[in-house]
PDB file of N, CA and C in Angstrom:
ATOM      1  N   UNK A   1       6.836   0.702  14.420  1.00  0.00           N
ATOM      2  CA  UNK A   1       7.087  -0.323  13.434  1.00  0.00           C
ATOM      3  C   UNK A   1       7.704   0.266  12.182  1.00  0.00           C
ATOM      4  N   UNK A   2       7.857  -0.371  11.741  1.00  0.00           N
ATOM      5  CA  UNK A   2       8.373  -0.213   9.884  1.00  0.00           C
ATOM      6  C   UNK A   2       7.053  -0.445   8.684  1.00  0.00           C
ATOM      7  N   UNK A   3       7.916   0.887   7.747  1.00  0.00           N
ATOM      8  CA  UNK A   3       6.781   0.424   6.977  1.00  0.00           C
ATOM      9  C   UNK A   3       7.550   0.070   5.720  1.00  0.00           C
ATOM     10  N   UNK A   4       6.773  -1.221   5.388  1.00  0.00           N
ATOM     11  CA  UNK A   4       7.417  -1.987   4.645  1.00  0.00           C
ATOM     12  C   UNK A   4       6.397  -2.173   3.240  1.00  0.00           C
ATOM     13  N   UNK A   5       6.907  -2.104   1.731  1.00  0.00           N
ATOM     14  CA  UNK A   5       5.958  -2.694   0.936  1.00  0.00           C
ATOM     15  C   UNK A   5       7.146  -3.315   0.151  1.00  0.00           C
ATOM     16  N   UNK A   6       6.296  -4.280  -0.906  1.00  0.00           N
ATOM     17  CA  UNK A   6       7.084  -4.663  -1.557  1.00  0.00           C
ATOM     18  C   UNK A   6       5.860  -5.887  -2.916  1.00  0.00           C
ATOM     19  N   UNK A   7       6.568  -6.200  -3.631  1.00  0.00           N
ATOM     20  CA  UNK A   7       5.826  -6.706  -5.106  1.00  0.00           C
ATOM     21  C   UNK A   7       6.236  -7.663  -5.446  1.00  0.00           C
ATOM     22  N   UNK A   8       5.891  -8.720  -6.268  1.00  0.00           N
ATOM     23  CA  UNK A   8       6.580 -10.109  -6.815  1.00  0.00           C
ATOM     24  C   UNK A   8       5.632 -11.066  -6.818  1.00  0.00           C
ATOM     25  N   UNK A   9       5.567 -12.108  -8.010  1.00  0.00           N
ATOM     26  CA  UNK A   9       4.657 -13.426  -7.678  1.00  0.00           C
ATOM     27  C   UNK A   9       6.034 -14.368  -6.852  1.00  0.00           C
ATOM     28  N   UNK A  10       4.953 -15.383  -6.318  1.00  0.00           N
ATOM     29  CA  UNK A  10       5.824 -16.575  -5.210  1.00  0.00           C
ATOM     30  C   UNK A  10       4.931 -17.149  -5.773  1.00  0.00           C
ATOM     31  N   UNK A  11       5.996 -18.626  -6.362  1.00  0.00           N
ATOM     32  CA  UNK A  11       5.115 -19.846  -6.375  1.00  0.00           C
ATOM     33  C   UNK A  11       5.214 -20.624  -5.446  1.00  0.00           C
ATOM     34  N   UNK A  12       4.882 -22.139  -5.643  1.00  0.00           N
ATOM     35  CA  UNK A  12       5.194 -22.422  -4.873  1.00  0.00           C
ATOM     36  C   UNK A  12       6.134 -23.457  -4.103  1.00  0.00           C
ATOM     37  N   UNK A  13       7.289 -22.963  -4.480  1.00  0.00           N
ATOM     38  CA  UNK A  13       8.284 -23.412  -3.556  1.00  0.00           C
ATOM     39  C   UNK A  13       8.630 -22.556  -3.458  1.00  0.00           C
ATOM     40  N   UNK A  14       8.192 -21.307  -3.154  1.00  0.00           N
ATOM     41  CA  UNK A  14       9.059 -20.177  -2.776  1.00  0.00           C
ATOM     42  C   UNK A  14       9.475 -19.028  -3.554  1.00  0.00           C
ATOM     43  N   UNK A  15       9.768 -19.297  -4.805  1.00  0.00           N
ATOM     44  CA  UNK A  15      10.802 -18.026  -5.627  1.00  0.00           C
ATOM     45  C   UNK A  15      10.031 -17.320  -5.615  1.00  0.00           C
ATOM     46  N   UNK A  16      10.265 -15.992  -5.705  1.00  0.00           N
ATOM     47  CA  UNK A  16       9.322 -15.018  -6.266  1.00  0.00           C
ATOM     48  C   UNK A  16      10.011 -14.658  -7.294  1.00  0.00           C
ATOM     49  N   UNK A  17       9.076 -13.853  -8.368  1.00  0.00           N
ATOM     50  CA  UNK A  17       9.171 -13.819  -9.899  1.00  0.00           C
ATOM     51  C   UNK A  17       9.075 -12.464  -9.579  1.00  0.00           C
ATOM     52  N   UNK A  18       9.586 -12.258 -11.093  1.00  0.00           N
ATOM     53  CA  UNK A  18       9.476 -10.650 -11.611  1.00  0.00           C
ATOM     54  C   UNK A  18       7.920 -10.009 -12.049  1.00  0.00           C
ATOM     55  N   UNK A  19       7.720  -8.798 -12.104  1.00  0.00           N
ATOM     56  CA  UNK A  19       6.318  -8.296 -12.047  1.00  0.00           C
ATOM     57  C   UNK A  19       7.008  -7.076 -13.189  1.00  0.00           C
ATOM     58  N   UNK A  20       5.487  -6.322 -13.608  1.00  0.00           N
ATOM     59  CA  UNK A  20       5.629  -5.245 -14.552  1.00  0.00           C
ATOM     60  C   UNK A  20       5.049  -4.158 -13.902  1.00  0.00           C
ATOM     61  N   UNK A  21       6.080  -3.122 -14.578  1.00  0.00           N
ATOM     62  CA  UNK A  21       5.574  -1.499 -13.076  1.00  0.00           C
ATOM     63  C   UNK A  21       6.180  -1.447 -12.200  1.00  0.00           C
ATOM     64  N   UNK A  22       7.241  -1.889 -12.580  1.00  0.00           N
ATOM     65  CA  UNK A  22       8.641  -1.852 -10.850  1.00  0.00           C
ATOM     66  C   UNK A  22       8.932  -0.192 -10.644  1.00  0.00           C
ATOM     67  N   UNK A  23       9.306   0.141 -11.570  1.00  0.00           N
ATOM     68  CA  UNK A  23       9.655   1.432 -10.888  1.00  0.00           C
ATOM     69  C   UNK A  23       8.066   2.378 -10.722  1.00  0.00           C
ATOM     70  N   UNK A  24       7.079   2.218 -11.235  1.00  0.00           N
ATOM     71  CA  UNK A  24       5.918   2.727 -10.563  1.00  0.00           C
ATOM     72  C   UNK A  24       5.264   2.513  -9.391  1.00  0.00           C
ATOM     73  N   UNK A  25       5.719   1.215  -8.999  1.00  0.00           N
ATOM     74  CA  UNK A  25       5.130   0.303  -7.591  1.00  0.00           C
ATOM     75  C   UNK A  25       6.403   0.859  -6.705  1.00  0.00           C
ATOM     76  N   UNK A  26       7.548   1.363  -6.775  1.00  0.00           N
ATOM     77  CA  UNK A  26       8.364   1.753  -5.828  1.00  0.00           C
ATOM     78  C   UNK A  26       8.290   3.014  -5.513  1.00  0.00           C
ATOM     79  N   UNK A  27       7.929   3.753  -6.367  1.00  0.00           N
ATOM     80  CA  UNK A  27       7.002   5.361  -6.459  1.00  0.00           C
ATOM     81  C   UNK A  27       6.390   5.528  -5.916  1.00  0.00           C
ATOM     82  N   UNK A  28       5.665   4.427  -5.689  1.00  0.00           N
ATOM     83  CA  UNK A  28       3.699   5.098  -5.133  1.00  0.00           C
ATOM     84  C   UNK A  28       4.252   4.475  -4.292  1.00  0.00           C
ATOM     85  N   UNK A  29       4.827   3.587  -3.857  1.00  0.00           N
ATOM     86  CA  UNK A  29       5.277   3.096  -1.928  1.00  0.00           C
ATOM     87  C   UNK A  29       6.385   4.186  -0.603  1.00  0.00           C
ATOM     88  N   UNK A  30       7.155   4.631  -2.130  1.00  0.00           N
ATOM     89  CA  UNK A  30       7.604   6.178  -1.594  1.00  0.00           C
ATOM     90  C   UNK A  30       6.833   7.174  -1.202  1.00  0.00           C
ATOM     91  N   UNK A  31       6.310   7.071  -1.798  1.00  0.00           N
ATOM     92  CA  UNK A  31       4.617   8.303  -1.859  1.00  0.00           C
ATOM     93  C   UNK A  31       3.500   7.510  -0.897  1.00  0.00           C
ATOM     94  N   UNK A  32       3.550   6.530  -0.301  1.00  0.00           N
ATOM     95  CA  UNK A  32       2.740   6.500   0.595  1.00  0.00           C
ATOM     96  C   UNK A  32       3.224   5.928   2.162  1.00  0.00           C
ATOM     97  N   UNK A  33       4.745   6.202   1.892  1.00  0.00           N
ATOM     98  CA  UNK A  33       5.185   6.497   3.311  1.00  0.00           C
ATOM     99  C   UNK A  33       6.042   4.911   3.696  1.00  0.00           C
ATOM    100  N   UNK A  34       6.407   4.188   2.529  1.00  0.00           N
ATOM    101  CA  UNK A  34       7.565   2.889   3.166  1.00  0.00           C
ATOM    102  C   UNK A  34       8.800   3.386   3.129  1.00  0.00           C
ATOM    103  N   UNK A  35       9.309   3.050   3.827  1.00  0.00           N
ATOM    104  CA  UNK A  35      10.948   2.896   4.120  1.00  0.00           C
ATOM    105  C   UNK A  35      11.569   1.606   3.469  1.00  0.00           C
ATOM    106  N   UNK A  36      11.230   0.641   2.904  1.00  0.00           N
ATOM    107  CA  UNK A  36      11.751  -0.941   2.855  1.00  0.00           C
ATOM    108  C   UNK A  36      10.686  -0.910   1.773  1.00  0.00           C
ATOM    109  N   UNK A  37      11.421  -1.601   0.494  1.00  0.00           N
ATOM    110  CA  UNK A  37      10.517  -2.054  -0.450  1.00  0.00           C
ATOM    111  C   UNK A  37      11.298  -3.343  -0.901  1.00  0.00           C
ATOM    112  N   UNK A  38      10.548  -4.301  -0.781  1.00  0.00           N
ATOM    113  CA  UNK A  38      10.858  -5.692  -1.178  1.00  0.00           C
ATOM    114  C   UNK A  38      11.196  -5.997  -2.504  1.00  0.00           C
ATOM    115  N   UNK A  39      12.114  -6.074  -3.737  1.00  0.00           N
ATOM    116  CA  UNK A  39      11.554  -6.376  -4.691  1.00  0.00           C
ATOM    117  C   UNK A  39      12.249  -7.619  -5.668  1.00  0.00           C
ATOM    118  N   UNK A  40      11.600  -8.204  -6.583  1.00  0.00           N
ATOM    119  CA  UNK A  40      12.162  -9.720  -7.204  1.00  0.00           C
ATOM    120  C   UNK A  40      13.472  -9.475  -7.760  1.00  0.00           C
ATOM    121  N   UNK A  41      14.442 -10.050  -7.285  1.00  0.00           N
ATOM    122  CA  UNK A  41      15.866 -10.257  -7.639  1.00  0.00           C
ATOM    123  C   UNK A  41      15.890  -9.769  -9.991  1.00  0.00           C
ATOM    124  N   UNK A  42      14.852 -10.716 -10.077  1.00  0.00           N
ATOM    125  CA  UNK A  42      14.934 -10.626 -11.383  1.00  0.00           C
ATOM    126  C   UNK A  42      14.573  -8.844 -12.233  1.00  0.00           C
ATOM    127  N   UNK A  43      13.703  -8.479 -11.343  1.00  0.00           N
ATOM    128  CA  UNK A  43      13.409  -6.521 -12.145  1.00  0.00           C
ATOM    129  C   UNK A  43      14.663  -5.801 -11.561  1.00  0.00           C
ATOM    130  N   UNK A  44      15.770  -6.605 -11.131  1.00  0.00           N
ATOM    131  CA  UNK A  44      17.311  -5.800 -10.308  1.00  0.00           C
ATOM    132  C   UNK A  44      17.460  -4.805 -12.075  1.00  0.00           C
ATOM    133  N   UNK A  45      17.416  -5.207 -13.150  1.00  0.00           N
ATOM    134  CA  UNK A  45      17.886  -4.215 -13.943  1.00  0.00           C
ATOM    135  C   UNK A  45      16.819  -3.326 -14.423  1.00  0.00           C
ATOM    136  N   UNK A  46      15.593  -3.616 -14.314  1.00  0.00           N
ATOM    137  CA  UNK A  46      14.063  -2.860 -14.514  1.00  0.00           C
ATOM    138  C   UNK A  46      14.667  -1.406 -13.716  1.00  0.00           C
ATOM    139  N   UNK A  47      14.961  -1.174 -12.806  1.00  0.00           N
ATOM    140  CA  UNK A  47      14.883  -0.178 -12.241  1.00  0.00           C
ATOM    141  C   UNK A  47      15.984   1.237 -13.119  1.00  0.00           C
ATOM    142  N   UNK A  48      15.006   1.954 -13.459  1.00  0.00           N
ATOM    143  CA  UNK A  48      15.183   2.827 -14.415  1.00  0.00           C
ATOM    144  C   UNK A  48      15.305   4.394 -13.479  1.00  0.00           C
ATOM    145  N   UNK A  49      15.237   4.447 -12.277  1.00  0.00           N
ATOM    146  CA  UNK A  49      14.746   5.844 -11.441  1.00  0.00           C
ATOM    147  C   UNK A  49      15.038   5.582 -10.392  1.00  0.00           C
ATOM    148  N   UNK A  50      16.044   5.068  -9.361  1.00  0.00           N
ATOM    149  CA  UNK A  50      15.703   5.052  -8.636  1.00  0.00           C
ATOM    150  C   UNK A  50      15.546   5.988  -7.288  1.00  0.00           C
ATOM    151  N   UNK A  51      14.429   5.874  -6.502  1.00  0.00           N
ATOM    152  CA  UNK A  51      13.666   6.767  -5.777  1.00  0.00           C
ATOM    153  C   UNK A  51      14.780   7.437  -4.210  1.00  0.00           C
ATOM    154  N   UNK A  52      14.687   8.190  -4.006  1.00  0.00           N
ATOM    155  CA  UNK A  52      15.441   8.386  -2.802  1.00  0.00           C
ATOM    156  C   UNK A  52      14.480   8.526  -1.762  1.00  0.00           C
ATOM    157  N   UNK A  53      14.390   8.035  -0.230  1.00  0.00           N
ATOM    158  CA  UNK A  53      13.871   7.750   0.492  1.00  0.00           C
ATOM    159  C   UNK A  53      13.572   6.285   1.042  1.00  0.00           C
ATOM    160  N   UNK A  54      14.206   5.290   0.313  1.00  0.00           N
ATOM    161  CA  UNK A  54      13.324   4.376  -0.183  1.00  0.00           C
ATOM    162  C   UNK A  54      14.273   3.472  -0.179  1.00  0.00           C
ATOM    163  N   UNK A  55      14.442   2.134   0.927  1.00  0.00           N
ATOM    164  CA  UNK A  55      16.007   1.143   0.447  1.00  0.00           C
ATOM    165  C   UNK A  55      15.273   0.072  -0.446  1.00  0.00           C
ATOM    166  N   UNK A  56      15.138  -0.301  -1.390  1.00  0.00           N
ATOM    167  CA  UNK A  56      14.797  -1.228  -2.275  1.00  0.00           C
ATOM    168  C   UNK A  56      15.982  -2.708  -2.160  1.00  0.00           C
ATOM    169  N   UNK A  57      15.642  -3.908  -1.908  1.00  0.00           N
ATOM    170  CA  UNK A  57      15.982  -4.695  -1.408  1.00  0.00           C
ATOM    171  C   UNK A  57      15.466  -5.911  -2.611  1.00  0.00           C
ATOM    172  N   UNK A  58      16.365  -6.527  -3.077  1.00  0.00           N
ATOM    173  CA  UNK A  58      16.101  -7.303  -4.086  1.00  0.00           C
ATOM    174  C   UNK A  58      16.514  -8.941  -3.432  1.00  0.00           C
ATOM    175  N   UNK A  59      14.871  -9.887  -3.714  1.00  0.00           N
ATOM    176  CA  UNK A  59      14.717 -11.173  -3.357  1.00  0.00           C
ATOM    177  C   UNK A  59      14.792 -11.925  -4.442  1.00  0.00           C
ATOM    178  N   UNK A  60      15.551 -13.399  -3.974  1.00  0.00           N
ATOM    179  CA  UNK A  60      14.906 -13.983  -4.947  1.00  0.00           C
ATOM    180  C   UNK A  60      13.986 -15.576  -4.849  1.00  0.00           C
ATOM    181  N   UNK A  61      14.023 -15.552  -3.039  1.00  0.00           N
ATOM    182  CA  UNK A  61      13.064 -16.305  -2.663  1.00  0.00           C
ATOM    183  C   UNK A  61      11.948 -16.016  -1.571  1.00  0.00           C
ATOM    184  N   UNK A  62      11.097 -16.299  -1.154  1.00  0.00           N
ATOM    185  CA  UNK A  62       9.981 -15.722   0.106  1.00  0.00           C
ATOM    186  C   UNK A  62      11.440 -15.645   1.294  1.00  0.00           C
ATOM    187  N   UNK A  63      12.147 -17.096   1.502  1.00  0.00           N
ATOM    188  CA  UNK A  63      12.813 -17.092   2.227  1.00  0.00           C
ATOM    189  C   UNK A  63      13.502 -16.033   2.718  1.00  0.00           C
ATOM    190  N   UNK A  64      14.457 -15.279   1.183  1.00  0.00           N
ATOM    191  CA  UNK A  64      15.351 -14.399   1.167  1.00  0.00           C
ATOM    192  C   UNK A  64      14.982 -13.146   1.834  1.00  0.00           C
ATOM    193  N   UNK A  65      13.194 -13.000   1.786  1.00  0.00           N
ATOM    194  CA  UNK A  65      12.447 -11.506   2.063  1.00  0.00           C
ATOM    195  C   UNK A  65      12.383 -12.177   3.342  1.00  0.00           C
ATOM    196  N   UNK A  66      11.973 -13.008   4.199  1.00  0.00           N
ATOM    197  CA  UNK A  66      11.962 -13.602   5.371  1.00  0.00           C
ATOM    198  C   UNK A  66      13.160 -12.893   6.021  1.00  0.00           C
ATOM    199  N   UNK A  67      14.129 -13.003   5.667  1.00  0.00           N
ATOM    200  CA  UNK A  67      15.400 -12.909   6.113  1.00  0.00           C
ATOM    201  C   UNK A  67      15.930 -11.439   6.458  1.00  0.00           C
ATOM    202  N   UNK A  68      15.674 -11.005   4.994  1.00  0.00           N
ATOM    203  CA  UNK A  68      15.800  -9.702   4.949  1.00  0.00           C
ATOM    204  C   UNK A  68      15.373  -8.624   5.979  1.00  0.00           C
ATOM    205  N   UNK A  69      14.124  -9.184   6.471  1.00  0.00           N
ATOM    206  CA  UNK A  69      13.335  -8.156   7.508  1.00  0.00           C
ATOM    207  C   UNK A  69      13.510  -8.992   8.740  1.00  0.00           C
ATOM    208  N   UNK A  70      13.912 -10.112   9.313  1.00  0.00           N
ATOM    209  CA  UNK A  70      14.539 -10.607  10.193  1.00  0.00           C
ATOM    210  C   UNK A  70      15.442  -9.521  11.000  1.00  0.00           C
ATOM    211  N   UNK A  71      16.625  -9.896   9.659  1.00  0.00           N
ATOM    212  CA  UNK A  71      18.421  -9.674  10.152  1.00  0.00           C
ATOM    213  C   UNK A  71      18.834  -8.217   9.663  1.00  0.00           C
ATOM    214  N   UNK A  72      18.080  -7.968   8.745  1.00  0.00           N
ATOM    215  CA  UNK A  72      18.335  -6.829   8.093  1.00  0.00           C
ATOM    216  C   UNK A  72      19.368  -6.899   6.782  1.00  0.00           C
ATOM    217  N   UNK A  73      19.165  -5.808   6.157  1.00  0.00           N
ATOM    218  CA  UNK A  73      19.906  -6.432   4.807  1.00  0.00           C
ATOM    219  C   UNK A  73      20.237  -4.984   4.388  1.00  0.00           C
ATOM    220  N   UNK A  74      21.663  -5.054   3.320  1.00  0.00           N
ATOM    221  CA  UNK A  74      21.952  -4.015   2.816  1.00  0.00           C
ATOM    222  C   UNK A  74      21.289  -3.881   1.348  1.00  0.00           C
ATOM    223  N   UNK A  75      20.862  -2.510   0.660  1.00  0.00           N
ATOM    224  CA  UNK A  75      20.349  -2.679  -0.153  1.00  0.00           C
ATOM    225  C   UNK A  75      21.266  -2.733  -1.938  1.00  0.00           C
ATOM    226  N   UNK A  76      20.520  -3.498  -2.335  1.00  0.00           N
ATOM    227  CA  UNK A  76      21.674  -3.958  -3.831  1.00  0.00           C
ATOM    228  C   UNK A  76      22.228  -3.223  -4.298  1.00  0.00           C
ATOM    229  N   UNK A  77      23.157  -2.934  -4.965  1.00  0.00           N
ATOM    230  CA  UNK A  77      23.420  -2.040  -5.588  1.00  0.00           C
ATOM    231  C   UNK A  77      22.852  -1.442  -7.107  1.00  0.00           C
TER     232      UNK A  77
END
């Protein structure tokens, strides 16, 4: 399987929101062995470091993360 983590509130119709500690929550998911980290479209400029090992994949609905690990997805730039 894949190991997948990833962070964000979802309300509810879906969006997921931005969270605080993005680039620490993509750290410690590097450091505990994901490949795929999910994260809210909106922390796309939060990311201050980013980690190598690690494709970080920016949502901006449950749907979009649905999808993402479906079909597969390239990661943002």
């Amino acid at each position: 399987g894949r190991h997948i983590s990833g962070t964000g509130t979802i309300s509810i119709d879906g969006t997921v929101g931005p969270i605080g500690g993005i680039n620490e929550k993509i750290h410690a998911a590097q450091k505990a062995g994901a490949k795929i980290f999910l994260a809210p479209l909106g922390n796309q400029r939060d990311i201050t470091n980013p980690q190598q090992g690690i494709t970080v994949i920016f949502v901006a609905t449950l749907t979009d993360a649905i999808n993402a690990l479906l079909v597969g997805a390239k990661p943002a730039p």
